[in-house]
Protein backbone atom coordinates (compact mmCIF):
# COMPACT_ATOMS: atom_id res chain seq x y z
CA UNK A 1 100.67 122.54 77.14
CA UNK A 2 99.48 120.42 73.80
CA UNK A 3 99.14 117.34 74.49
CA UNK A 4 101.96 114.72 72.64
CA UNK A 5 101.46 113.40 69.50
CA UNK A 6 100.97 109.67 68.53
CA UNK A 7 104.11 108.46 66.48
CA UNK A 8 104.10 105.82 63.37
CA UNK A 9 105.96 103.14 63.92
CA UNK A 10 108.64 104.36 61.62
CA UNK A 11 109.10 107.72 63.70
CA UNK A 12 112.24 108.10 65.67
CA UNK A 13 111.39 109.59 69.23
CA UNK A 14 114.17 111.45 71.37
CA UNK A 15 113.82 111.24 75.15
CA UNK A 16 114.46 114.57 76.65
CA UNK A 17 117.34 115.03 78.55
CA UNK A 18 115.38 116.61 81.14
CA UNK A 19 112.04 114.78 81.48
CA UNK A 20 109.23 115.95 83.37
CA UNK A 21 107.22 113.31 85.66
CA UNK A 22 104.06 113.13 86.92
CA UNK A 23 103.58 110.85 90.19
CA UNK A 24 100.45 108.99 91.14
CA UNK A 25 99.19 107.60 94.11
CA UNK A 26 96.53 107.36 96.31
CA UNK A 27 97.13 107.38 100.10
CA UNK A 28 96.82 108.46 103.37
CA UNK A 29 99.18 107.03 105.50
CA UNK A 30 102.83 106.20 105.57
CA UNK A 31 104.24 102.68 104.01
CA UNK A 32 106.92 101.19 101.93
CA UNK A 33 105.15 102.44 98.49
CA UNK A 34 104.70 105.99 100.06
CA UNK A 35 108.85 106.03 101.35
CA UNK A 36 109.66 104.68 98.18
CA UNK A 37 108.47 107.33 95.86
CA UNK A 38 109.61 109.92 98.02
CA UNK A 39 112.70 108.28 97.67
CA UNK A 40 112.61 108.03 93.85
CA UNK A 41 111.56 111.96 93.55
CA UNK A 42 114.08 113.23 95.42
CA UNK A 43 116.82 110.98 93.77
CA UNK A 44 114.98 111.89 90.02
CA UNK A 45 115.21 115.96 91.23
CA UNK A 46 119.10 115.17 92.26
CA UNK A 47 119.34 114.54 88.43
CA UNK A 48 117.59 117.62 87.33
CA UNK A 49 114.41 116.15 86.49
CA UNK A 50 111.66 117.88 87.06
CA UNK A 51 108.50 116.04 89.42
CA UNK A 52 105.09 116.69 90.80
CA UNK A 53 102.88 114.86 92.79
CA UNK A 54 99.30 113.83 92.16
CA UNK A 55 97.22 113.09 95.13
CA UNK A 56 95.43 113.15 98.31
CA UNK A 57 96.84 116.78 99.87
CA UNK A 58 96.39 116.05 103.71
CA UNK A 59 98.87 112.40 103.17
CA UNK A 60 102.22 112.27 104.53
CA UNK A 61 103.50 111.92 101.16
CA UNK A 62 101.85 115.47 99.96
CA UNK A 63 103.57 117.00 102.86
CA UNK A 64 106.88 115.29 101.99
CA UNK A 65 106.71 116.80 98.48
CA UNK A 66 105.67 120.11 99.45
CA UNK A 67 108.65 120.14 102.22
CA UNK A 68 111.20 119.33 99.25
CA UNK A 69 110.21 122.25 97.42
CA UNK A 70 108.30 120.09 94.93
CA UNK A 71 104.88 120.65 92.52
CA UNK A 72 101.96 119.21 94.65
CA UNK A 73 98.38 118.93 93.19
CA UNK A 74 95.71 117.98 95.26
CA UNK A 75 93.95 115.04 93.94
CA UNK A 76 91.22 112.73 96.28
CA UNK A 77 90.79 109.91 93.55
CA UNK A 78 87.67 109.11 95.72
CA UNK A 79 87.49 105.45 94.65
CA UNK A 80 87.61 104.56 91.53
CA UNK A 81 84.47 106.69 89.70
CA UNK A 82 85.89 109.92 90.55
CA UNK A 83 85.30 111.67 87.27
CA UNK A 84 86.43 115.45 88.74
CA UNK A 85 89.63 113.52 90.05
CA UNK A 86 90.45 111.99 86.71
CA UNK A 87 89.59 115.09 84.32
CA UNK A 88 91.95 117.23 87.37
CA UNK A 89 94.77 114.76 86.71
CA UNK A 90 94.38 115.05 82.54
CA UNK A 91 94.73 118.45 82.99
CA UNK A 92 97.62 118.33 85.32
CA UNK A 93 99.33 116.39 82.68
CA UNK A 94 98.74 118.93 80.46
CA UNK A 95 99.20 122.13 82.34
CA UNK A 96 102.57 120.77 83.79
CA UNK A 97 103.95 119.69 80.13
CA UNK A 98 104.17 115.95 81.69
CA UNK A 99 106.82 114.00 79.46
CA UNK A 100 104.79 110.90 81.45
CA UNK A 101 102.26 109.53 84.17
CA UNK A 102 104.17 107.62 86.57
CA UNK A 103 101.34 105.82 88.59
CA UNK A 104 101.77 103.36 92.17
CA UNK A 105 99.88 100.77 93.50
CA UNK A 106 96.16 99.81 91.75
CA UNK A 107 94.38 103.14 92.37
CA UNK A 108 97.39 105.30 91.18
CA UNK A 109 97.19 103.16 88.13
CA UNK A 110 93.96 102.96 87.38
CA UNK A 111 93.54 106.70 87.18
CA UNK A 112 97.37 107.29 85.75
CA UNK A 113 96.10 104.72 83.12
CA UNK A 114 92.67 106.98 82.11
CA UNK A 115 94.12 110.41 82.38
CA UNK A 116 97.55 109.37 80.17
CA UNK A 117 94.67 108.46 77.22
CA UNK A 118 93.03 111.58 78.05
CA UNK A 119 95.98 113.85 77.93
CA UNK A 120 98.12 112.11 75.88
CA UNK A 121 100.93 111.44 78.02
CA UNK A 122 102.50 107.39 78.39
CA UNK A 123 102.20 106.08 81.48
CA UNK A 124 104.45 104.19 83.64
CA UNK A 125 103.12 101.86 86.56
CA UNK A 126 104.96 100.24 89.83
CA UNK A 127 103.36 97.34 91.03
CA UNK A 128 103.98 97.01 94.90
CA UNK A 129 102.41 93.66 95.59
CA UNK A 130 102.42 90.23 94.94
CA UNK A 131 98.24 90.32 94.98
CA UNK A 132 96.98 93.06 93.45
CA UNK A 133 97.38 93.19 89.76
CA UNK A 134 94.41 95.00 88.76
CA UNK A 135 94.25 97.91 86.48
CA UNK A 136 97.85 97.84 85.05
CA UNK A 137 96.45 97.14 81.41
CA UNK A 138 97.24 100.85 80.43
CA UNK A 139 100.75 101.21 81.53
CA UNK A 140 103.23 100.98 78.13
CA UNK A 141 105.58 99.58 80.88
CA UNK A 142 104.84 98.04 84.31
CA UNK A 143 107.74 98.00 86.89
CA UNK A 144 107.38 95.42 89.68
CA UNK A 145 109.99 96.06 92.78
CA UNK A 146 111.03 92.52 92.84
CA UNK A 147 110.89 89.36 90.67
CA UNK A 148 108.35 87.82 92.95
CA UNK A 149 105.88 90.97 91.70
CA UNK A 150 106.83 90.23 88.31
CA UNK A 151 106.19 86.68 88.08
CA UNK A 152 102.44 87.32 90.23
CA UNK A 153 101.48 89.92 87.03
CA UNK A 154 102.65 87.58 84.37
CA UNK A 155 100.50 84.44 86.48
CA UNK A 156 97.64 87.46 85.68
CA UNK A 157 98.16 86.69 82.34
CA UNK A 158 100.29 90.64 81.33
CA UNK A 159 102.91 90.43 78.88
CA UNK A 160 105.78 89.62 80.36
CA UNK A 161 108.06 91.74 77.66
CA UNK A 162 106.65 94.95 79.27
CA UNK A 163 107.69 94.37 82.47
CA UNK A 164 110.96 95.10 83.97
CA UNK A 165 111.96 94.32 87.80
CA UNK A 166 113.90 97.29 89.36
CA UNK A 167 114.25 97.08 93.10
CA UNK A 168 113.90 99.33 95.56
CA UNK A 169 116.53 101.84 96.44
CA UNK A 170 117.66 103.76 99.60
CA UNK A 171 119.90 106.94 100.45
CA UNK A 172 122.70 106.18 101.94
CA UNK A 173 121.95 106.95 105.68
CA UNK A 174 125.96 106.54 106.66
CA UNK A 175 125.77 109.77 105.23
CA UNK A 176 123.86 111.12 107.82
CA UNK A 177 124.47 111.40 112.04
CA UNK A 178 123.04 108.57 114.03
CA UNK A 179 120.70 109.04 116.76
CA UNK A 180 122.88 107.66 119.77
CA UNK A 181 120.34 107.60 121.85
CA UNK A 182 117.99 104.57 121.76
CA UNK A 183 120.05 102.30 124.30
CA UNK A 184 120.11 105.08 127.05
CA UNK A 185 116.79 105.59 126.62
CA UNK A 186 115.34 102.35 127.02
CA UNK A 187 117.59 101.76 129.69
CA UNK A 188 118.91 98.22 128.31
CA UNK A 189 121.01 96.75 130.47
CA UNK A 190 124.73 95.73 129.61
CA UNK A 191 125.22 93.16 127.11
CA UNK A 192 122.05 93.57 125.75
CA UNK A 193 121.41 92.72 122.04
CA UNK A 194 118.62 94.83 120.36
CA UNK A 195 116.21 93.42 117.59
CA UNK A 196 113.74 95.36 115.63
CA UNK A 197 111.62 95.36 113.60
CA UNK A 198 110.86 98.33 110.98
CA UNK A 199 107.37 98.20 109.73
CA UNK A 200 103.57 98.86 110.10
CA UNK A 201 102.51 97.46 112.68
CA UNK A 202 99.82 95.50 110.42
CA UNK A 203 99.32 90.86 110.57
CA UNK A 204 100.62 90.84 107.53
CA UNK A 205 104.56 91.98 108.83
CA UNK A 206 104.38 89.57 111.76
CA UNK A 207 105.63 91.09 114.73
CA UNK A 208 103.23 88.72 116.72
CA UNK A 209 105.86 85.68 115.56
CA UNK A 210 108.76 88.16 116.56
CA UNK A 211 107.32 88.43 119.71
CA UNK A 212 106.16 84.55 120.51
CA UNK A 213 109.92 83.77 119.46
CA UNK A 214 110.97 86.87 121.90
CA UNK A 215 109.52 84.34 124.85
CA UNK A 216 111.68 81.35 123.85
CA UNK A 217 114.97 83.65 123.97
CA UNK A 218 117.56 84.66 126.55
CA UNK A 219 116.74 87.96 128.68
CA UNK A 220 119.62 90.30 127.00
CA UNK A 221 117.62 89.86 123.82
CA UNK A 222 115.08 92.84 122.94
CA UNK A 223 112.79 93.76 120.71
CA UNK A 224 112.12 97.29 119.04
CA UNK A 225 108.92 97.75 117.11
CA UNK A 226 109.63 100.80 115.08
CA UNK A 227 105.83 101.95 113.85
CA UNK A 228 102.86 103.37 114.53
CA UNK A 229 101.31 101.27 117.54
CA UNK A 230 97.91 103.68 117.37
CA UNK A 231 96.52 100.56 114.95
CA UNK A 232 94.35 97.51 116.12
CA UNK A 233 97.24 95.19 115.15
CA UNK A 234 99.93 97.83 117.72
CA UNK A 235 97.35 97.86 120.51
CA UNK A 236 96.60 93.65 119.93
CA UNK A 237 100.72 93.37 120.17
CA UNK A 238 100.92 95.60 123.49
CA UNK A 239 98.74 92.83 124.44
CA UNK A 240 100.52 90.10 123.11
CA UNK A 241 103.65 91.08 124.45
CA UNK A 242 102.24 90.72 128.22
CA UNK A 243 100.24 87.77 128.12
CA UNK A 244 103.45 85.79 126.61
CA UNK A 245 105.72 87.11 129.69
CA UNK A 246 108.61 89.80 127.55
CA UNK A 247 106.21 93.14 127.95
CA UNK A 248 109.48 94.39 129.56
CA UNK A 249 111.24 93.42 126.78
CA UNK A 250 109.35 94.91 123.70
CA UNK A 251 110.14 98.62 123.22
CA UNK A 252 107.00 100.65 120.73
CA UNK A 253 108.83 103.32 119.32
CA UNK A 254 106.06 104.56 117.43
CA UNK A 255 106.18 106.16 113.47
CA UNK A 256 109.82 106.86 113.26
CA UNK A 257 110.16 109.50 109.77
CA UNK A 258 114.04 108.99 109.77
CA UNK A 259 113.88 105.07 110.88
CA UNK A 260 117.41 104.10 109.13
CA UNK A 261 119.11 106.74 111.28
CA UNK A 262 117.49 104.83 114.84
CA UNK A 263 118.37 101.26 112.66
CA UNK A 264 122.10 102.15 113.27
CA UNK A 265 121.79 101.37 117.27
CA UNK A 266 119.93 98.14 116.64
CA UNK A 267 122.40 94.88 116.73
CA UNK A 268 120.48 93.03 114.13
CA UNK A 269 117.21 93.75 111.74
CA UNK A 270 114.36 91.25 111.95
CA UNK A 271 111.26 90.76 108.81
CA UNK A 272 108.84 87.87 109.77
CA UNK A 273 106.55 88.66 107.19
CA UNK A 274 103.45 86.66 106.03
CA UNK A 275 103.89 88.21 102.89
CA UNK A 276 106.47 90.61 101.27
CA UNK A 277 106.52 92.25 97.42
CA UNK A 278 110.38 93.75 98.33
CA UNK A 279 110.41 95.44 101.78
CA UNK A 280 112.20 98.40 102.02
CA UNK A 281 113.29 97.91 105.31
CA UNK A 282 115.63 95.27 104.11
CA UNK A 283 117.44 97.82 101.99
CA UNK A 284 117.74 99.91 104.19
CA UNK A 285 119.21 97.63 106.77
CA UNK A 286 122.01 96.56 104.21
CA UNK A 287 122.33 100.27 103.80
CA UNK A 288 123.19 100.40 107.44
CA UNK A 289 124.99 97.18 107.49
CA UNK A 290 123.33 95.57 109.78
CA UNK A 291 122.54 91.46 109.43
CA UNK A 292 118.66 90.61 109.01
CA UNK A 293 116.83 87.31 110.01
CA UNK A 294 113.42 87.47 107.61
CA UNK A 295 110.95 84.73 106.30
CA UNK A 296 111.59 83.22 103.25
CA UNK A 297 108.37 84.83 101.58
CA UNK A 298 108.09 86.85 98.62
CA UNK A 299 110.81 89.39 97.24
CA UNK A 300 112.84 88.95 100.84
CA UNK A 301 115.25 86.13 99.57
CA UNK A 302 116.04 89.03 96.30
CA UNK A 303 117.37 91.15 99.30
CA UNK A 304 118.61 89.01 101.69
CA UNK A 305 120.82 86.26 100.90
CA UNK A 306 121.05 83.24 103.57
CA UNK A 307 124.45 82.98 105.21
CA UNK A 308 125.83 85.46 103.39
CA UNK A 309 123.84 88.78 104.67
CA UNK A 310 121.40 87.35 106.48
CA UNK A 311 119.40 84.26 107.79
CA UNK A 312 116.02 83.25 106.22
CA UNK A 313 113.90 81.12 107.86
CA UNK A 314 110.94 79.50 107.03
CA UNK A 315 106.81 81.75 107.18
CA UNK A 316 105.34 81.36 110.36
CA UNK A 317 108.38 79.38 111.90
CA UNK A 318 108.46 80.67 115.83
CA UNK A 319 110.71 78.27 116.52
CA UNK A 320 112.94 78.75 113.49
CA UNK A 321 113.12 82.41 114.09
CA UNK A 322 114.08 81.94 117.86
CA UNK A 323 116.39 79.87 117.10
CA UNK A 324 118.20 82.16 114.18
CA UNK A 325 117.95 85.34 116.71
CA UNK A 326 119.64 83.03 119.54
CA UNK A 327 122.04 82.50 116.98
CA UNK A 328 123.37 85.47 115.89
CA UNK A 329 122.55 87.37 119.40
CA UNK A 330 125.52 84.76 120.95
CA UNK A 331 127.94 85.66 118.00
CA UNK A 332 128.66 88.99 117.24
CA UNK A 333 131.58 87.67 115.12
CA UNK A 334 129.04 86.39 112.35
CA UNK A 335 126.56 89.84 113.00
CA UNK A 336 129.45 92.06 111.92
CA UNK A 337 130.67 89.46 108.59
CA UNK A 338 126.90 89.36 107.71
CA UNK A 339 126.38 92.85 108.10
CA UNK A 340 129.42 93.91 106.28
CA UNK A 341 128.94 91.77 103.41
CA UNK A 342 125.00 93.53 103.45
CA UNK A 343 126.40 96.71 103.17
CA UNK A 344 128.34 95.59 100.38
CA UNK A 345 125.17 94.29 98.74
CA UNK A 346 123.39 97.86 99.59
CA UNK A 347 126.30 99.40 97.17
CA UNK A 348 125.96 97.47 94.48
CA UNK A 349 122.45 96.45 94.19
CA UNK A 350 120.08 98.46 96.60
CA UNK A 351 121.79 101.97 96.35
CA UNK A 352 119.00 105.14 95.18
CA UNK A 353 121.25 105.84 92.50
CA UNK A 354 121.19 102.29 91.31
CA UNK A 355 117.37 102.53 91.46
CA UNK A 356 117.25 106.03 90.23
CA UNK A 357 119.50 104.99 86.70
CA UNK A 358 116.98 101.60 86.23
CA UNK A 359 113.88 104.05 86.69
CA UNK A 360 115.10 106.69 83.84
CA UNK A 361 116.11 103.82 81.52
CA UNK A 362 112.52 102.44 81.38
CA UNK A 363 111.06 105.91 81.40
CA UNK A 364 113.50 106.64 77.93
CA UNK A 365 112.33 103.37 76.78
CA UNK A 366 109.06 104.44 76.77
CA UNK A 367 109.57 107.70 75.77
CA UNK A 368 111.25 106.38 72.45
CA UNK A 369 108.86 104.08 71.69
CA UNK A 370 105.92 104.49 69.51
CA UNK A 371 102.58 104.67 72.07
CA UNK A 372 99.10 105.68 72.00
C-alpha cells in the first residue's frame, strides 16, 4: 500500500464508497467497549465495508473477529513503549490499504494516534469514559458515546468542534429466539418478578446497592447477576448476598455472550452504577423492551428517561432503589407502558443502524477533510 497523501487546504477529498477500517484496542477481557466494537464491525461489514482488528490475539474480542470471518492482526501494545507493537500497527495500516485508524479507549488511542502519523492514515478515536481523557490529542475526530463523555474531554481542555456524541447501538435481539429457560431453571416460584442486572461484576456497577435494596423488598422479588462472578468484586457479592439474608434470592449467572437473548425472561432491567460513560446494557434493554430502574449518574439519564422508560434514582440511594423496584414489581401495568415506550426509544435512537449511519458520517468527514 502507499501511504495517503497530505492535502492543501484547497484540495477536494472524496470519501470512498467502500472504506476500509482499521480497529484499535487493547484488551483482554469482555466489557461494554469490547461488545460495542464488535457491534460496530459487524454492522460496518453489513454495509460492505471492509474491517480488521488490531490487538491482543488471545482477547475475546480477537476471537469474535476471527469467528465473523474478519482480518485479525495480533497486536500486544505492551503498555505504552511498545515500539515493535506500534511499527506492527503502521505497517498494518499500510499493508491493509487502511482508509483510517479507528482507535478505543486510551491505549487504543494512544497507539492509533502514533501509527496514523507513521503510516499516514487519519485516525478516529471513541472515548468510553467519563475519566480518562488521555492521549486523544491525535485523533482528527474524537467520538464520545454519550454527552456526559463529551462534556468530561472538553473540561480536559479538547476542542469541542472535533467532537461528536454518537451513542451506542444494539442489534435488534427480537430478531433472534429467546432462551425460555431462565425461570425453570432457577426454580422461581409463581408470581415471582425477576431483576437483573447485566454487567461486570466490578464496584463501580453496584450490584452491592442492588443487593442491600434486595433485603428491604418483598420475597417474589429476585435478583439475576448476569457476569462473570470469578472476580474479587463476584466472590465479595456471593458474600454479600448471605450476610444481608436474600442468598436464596440472588441468582450468578456467570459471563452470558448472548445476554439480550436471557434479558427477554427478566421482568425489569436494573443499573445502580457509581459511574456510567453510556452503558450498553441500557440499550439493549430498550431493545428488548423491558423498563430499567438506574442511578442518575453519567450518560444513563441520555438512555433512560424517568417516567417515561424508566425510573432514575438517585447514586448510592438503597433506599431509593428499593423503593423504585417495589414499585414497579407491584405494577406490571406501568412495567409493560415503560417498556413499550423503551422499545420505541431503542428504534429511533439506540438501533445499530442508527449508530452504524452516525459512525460513517464522521469517518467521511474526516476522510474529506484536509489532515496530516
Amino acid at each position: 500500500m502507499v501511504a495517503k497523501s497530505s492535502q492543501c487546504p484547497e484540495d477536494t477529498a472524496v470519501a470512498p464508497a467502500v472504506m476500509k477500517i482499521l480497529f484499535v484496542l487493547h484488551s483482554h477481557s469482555y466489557g461494554g467497549a469490547e461488545m460495542h466494537l464488535s457491534e460496530l464491525a459487524s454492522g460496518l461489514s453489513a454495509q460492505g465495508h471492509l474491517v480488521a482488528f488490531a490487538g491482543p490475539g488471545v482477547s475475546w474480542l480477537a476471537q469474535r473477529f476471527r469467528v465473523a470471518g474478519l482480518a485479525c492482526y495480533n497486536l500486544p501494545m505492551q503498555g505504552f513503549f511498545d515500539v515493535w507493537s506500534l511499527v506492527k500497527l503502521a505497517w498494518v495500516a499500510r499493508r491493509c490499504g487502511a482508509d483510517l485508524i479507528h482507535g478505543h479507549l486510551t491505549r487504543g488511542t494512544f497507539y492509533a494516534g502514533l501509527a496514523g502519523r507513521l503510516a499516514g492514515v487519519p485516525v478516529v478515536a471513541t472515548a468510553h469514559s467519563t475519566n480518562a481523557g488521555k492521549h486523544f490529542g491525535r485523533a482528527e475526530r474524537i467520538i464520545a458515546v454519550s454527552r456526559a463523555v463529551a462534556e468530561f474531554l472538553i473540561a480536559q481542555g479538547y476542542n469541542p468542534s472535533i467532537i461528536n456524541v454518537v451513542h451506542h447501538g444494539v442489534a435488534d435481539p427480537l430478531r433472534l429466539p429467546p432462551h425460555p429457560v431462565l425461570r425453570a431453571t432457577l426454580g422461581l416460584p409463581a408470581g415471582a418478578v425477576l431483576c437483573g442486572i447485566v454487567a461486570r461484576l466490578v464496584r463501580a456497577k453496584g450490584q452491592d446497592l442492588a443487593i442491600d435494596a434486595l433485603a428491604d423488598c418483598p420475597d417474589l422479588i429476585h435478583l439475576v447477576l448476569i457476569g462473570d462472578e470469578a472476580t474479587p468484586w463476584g466472590k465479595a457479592m456471593r458474600a454479600r448476598a448471605a450476610a444481608v439474608g436474600v442468598a436464596d434470592r440472588v441468582h450468578f449467572l456467570g459471563f452470558r455472550d448472548a445476554a439480550p437473548q436471557w434479558m427477554r425472561e427478566l421482568d425489569l432491567v436494573l443499573a445502580p452504577s457509581r459511574r456510567e460513560a453510556l452503558s450498553l446494557t441500557l440499550a439493549e434493554a430498550a431493545a428488548v423492551g423491558l423498563p430499567v430502574i438506574a442511578a442518575r449518574v453519567g450518560g444513563i439519564p441520555e438512555v433512560v428517561a424517568d417516567g417515561e422508560t424508566g425510573l432514575l434514582v438517585p447514586a448510592e440511594d438503597v433506599a431509593g432503589l428499593a423503593a423504585a423496584m417495589v414499585r414497579l414489581a407491584a405494577d406490571p401495568g406501568l412495567r409493560g407502558r415503560l417498556g413499550a415506550q423503551s422499545r420505541v426509544r431503542y428504534l429511533s435512537q439506540f438501533s445499530l443502524e442508527t449508530m452504524v449511519d452516525a459512525t460513517v458520517a464522521v469517518y467521511r468527514q474526516v476522510l474529506t477533510s484536509p489532515h496530516l
